[in-house]
Protein backbone atom coordinates (compact mmCIF):
# COMPACT_ATOMS: atom_id res chain seq x y z
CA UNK A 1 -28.91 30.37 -0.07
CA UNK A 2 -27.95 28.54 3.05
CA UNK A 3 -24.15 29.39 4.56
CA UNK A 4 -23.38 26.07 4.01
CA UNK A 5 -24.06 25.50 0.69
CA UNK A 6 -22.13 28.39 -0.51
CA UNK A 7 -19.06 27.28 1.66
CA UNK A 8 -19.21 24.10 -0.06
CA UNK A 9 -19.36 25.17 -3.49
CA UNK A 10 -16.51 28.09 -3.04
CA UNK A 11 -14.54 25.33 -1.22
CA UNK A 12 -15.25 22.77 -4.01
CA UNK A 13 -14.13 25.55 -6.84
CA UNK A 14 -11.30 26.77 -5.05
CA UNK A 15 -10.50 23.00 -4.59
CA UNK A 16 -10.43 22.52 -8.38
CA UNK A 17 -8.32 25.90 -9.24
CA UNK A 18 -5.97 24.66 -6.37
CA UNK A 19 -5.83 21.39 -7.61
CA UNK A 20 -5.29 22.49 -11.49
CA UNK A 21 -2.20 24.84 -9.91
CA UNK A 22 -0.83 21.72 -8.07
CA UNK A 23 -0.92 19.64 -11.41
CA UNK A 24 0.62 22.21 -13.16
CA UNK A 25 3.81 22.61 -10.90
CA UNK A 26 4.23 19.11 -10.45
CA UNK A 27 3.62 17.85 -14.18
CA UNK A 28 4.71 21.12 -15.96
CA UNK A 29 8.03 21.26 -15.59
CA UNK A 30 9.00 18.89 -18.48
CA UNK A 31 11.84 17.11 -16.30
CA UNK A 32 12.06 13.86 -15.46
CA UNK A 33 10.34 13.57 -11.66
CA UNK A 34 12.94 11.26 -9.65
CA UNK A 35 12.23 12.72 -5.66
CA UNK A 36 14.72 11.13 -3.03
CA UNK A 37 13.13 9.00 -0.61
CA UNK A 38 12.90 12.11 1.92
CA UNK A 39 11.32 14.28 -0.76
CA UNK A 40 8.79 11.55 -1.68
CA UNK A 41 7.39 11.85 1.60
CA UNK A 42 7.07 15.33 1.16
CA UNK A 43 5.38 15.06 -2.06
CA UNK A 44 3.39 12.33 -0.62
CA UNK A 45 1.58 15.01 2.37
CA UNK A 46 2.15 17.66 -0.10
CA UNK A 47 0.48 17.71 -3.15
CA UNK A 48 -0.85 14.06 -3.30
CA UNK A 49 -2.52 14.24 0.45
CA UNK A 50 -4.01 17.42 -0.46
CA UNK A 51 -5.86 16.90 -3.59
CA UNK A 52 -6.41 13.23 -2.30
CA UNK A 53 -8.45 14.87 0.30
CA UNK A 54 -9.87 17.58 -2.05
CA UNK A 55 -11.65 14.58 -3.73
CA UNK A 56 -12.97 13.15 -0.92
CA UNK A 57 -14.76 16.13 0.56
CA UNK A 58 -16.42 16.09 -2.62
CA UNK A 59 -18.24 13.00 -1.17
CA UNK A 60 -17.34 13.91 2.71
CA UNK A 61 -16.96 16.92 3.66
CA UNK A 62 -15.63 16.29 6.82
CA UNK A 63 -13.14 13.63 5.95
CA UNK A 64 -11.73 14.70 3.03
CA UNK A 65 -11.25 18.35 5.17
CA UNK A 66 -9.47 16.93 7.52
CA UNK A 67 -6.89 14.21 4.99
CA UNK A 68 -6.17 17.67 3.54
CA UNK A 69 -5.50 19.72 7.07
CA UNK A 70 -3.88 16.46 8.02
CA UNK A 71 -1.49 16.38 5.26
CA UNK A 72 -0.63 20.19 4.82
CA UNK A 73 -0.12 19.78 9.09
CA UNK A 74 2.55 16.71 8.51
CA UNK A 75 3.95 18.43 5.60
CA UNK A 76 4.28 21.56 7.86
CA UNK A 77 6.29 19.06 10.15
CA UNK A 78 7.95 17.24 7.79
CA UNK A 79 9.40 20.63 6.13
CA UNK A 80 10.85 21.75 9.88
CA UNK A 81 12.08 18.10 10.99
CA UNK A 82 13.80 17.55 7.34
CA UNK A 83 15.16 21.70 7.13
CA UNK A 84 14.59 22.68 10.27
CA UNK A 85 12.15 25.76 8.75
CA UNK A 86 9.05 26.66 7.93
CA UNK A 87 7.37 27.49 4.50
CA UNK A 88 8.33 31.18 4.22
CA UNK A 89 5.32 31.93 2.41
CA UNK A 90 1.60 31.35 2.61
CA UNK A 91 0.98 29.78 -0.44
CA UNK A 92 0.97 25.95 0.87
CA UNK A 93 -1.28 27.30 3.32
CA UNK A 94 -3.00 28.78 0.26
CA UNK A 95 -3.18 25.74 -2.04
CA UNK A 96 -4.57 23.64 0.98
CA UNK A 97 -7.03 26.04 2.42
CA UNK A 98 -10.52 24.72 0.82
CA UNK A 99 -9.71 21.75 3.45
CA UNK A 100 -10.52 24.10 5.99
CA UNK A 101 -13.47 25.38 4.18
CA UNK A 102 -14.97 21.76 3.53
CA UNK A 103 -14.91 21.37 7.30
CA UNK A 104 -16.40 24.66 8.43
CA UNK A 105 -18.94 23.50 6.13
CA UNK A 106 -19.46 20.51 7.35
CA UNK A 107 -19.42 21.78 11.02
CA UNK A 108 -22.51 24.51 9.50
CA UNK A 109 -24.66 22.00 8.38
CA UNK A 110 -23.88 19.32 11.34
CA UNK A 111 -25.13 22.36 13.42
CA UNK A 112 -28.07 23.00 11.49
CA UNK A 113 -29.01 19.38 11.20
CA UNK A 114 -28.86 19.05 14.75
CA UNK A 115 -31.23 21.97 15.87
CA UNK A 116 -34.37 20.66 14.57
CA UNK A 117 -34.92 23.31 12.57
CA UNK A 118 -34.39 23.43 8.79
CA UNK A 119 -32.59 25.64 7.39
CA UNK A 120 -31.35 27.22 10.41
C-alpha cells in the first residue's frame, strides 16, 4: 500500500475518534452551554475549527489540514493572549493532530504526482 494512502486513512480514523472525544466533552456534560463572548472564540478555533477542518480533509486533504493547524495555532494564541499560558498538556495538540497527518499526506502524494512516476 502506498505511504499515502495509509496516512490518509489513519488520519481520517484518528479524525473520527478525535472528533467523537470532542463531541463528547462538549455535549456530555449535561449543563446548559452559555460561553462568554471571550470563551466563544475559543470554542470557535477550538473544537468547532478543528473538526470543521477534519471534514474537509475528507474532501481536501490539504485544506481541511491546514483549517485544523490553523485553528489549534489561533487557539494556541488565543489561550496565551486571553491567560497569558499555554495548554499544559498535549492533549489539544493530541485531539488536533490528524490535521497534520492530512497534510503530510497530501504533501506525499503531491510529490508522487509530480515525479512522473506512479506510485513512487
Amino acid at each position: 500500500m502506498r505511504p499515502d494512502v495509509v496516512v490518509r486513512w489513519v488520519a481520517r480514523a484518528w479524525s473520527v475518534a478525535s472528533g467523537l472525544v470532542l463531541f463528547a466533552f462538549v455535549f456530555g456534560g449535561g449543563e446548559s452551554l452559555r460561553p462568554t463572548g471571550q470563551q466563544t472564540i475559543g470554542l470557535l478555533l477550538f473544537p468547532v475549527g478543528v473538526v470543521a477542518g477534519f471534514a474537509i480533509a475528507w474532501w481536501r486533504e490539504a485544506i481541511g489540514g491546514l483549517v485544523t493547524v490553523g485553528s489549534l495555532a489561533l487557539f494556541y494564541v488565543w489561550m496565551f493572549a486571553h491567560d497569558g499560558r499555554l495548554p499544559p498538556s498535549p492533549y489539544f495538540l493530541l485531539l488536533a493532530a490528524p490535521g497534520f497527518l492530512f497534510l503530510a499526506s497530501a504533501v506525499v502524494r503531491g510529490r508522487r504526482g509530480r515525479s512522473g512516476f506512479p506510485g513512487v
